[in-house]
C-alpha atoms as a PDB file:
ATOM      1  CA  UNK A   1       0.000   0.000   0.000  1.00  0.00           C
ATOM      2  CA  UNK A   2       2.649   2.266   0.880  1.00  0.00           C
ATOM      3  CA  UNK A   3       4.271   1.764  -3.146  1.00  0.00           C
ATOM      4  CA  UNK A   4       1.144   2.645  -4.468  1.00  0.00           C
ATOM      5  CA  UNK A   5       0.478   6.105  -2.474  1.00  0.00           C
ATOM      6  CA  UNK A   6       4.589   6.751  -2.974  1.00  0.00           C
ATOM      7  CA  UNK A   7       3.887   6.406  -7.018  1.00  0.00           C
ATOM      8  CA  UNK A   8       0.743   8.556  -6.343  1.00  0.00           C
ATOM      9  CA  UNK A   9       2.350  11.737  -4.535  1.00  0.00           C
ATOM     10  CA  UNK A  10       5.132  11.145  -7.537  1.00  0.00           C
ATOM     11  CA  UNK A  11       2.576  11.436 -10.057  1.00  0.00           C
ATOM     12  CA  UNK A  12       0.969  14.749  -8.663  1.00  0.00           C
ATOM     13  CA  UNK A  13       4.254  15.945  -8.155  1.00  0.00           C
ATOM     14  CA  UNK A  14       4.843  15.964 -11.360  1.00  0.00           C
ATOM     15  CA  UNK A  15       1.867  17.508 -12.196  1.00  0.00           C
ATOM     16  CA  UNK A  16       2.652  20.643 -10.382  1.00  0.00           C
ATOM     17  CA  UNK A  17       6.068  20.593 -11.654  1.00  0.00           C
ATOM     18  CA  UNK A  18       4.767  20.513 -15.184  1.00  0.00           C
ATOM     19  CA  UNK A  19       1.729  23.278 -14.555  1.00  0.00           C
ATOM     20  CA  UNK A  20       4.223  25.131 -13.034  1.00  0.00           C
ATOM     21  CA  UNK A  21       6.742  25.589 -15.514  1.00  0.00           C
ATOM     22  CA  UNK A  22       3.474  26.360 -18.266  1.00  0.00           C
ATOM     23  CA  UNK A  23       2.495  28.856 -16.031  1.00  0.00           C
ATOM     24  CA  UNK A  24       5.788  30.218 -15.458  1.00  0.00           C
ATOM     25  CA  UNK A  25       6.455  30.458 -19.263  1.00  0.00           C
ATOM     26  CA  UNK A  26       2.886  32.166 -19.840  1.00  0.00           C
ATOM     27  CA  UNK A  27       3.870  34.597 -17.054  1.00  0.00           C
ATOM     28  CA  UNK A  28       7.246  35.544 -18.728  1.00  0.00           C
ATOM     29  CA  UNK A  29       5.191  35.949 -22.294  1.00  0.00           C
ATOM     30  CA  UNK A  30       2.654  38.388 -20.909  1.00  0.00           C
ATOM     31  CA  UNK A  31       5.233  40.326 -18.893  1.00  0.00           C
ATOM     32  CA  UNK A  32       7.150  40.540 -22.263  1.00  0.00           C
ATOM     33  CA  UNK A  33       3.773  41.658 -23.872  1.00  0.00           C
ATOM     34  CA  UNK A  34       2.833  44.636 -21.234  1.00  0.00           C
ATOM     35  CA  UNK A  35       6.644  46.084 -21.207  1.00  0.00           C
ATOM     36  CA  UNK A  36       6.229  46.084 -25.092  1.00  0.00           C
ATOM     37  CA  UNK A  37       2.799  47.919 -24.573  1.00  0.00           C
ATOM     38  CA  UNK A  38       3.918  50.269 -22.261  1.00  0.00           C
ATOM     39  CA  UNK A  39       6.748  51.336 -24.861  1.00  0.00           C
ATOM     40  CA  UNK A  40       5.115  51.729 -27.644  1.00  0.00           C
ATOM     41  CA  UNK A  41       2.453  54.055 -26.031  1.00  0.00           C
ATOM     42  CA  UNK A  42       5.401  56.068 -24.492  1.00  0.00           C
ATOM     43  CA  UNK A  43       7.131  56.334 -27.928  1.00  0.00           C
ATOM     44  CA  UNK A  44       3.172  57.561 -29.645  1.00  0.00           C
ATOM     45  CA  UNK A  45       2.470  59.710 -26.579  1.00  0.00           C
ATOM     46  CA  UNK A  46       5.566  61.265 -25.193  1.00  0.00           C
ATOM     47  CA  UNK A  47       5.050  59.911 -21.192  1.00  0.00           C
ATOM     48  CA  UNK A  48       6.622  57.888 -18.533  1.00  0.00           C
ATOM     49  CA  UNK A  49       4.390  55.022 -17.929  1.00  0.00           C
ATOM     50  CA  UNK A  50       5.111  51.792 -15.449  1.00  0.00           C
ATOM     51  CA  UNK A  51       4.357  48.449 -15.649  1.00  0.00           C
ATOM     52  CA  UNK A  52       3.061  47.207 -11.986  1.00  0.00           C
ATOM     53  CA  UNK A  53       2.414  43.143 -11.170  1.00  0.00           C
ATOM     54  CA  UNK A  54      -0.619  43.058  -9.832  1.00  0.00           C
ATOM     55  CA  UNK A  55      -0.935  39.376  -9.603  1.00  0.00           C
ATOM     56  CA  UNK A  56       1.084  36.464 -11.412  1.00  0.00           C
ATOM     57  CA  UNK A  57      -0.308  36.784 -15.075  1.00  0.00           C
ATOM     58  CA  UNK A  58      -2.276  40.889 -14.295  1.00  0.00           C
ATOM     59  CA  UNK A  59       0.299  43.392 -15.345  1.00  0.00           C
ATOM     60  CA  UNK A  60      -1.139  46.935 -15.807  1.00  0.00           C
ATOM     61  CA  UNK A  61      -0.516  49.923 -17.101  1.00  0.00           C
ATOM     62  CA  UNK A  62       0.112  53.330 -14.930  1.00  0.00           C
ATOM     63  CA  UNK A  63       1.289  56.889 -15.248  1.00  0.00           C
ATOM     64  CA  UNK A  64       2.478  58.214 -12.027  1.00  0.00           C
ATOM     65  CA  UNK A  65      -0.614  59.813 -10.974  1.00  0.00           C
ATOM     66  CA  UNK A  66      -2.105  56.365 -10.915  1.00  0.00           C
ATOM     67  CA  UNK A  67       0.721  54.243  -9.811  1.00  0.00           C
ATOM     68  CA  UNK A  68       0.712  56.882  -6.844  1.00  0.00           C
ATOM     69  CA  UNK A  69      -3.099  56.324  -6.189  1.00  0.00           C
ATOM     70  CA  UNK A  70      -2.865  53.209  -6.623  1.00  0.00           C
ATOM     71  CA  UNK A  71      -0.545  51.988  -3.895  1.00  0.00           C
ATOM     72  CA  UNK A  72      -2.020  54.507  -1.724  1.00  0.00           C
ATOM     73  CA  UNK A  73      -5.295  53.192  -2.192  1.00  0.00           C
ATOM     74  CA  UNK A  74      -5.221  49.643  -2.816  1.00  0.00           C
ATOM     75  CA  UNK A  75      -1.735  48.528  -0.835  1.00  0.00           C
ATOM     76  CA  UNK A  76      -1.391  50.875   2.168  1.00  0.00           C
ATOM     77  CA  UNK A  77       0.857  49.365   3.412  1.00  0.00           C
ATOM     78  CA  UNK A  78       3.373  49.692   0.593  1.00  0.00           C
ATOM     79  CA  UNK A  79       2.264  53.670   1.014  1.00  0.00           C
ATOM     80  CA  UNK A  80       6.241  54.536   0.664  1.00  0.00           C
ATOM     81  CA  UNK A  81       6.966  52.538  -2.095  1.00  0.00           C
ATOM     82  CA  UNK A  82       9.886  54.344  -4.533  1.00  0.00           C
ATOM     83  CA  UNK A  83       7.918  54.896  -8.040  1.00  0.00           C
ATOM     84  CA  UNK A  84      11.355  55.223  -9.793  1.00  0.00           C
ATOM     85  CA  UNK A  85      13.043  52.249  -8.883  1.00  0.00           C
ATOM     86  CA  UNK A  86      11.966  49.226 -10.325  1.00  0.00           C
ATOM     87  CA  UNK A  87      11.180  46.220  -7.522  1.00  0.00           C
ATOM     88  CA  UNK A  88       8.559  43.384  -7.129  1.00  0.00           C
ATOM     89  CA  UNK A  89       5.663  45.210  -7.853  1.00  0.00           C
ATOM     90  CA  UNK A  90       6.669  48.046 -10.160  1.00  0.00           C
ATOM     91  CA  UNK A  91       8.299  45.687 -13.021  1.00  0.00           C
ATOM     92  CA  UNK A  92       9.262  48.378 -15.580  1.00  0.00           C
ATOM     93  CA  UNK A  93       9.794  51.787 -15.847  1.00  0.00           C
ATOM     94  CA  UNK A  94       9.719  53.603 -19.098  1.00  0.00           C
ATOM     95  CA  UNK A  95      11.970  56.281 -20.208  1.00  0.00           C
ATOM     96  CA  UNK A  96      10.283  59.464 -21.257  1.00  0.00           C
ATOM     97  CA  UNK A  97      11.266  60.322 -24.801  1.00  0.00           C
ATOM     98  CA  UNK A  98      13.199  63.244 -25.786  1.00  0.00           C
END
């Protein structure tokens, strides 16, 4: 009995390994895909925009009005968070065109 739950927890083991490493890669691509947004609205418009994680997979869009409302609002605990250094929630920072 014990074989058969040892090959079971390997089995879902390897599940999660394998969902994880999808997710992980789907993560990466829409990470990839926000940063890319964020630039080419900067380059159109002419403004500094960042790219905060919300959750894994929800990147958004900001300017700094709303990046500053934002962890005011909905994080206040992370009230004095640095807006122009990047760090686990603000993922990119664009550069303002000249």
């Amino acid at each position: 009995m014990a074989l058969i739950n040892d090959i079971k927890i390997e089995i879902q083991r390897w599940f999660y390994r394998s969902r994880r490493r999808r997710f992980k890669k789907t993560d990466d691509r829409l990470m990839l895909e926000a940063i890319e947004k964020a630039e080419d609205h900067t380059r159109k418009n002419g403004n500094r925009l960042w790219v905060i994680k919300i959750q894994p997979g929800d990147y958004r869009i900001f300017t700094k009005s709303q990046v500053k409302g934002f962890f005011r609002t909905a994080r206040p605990i992370l009230s004095d968070v640095n807006y122009y250094q990047t760090n686990e929630y603000i993922i990119h920072i664009t550069k303002k065109p000249l």
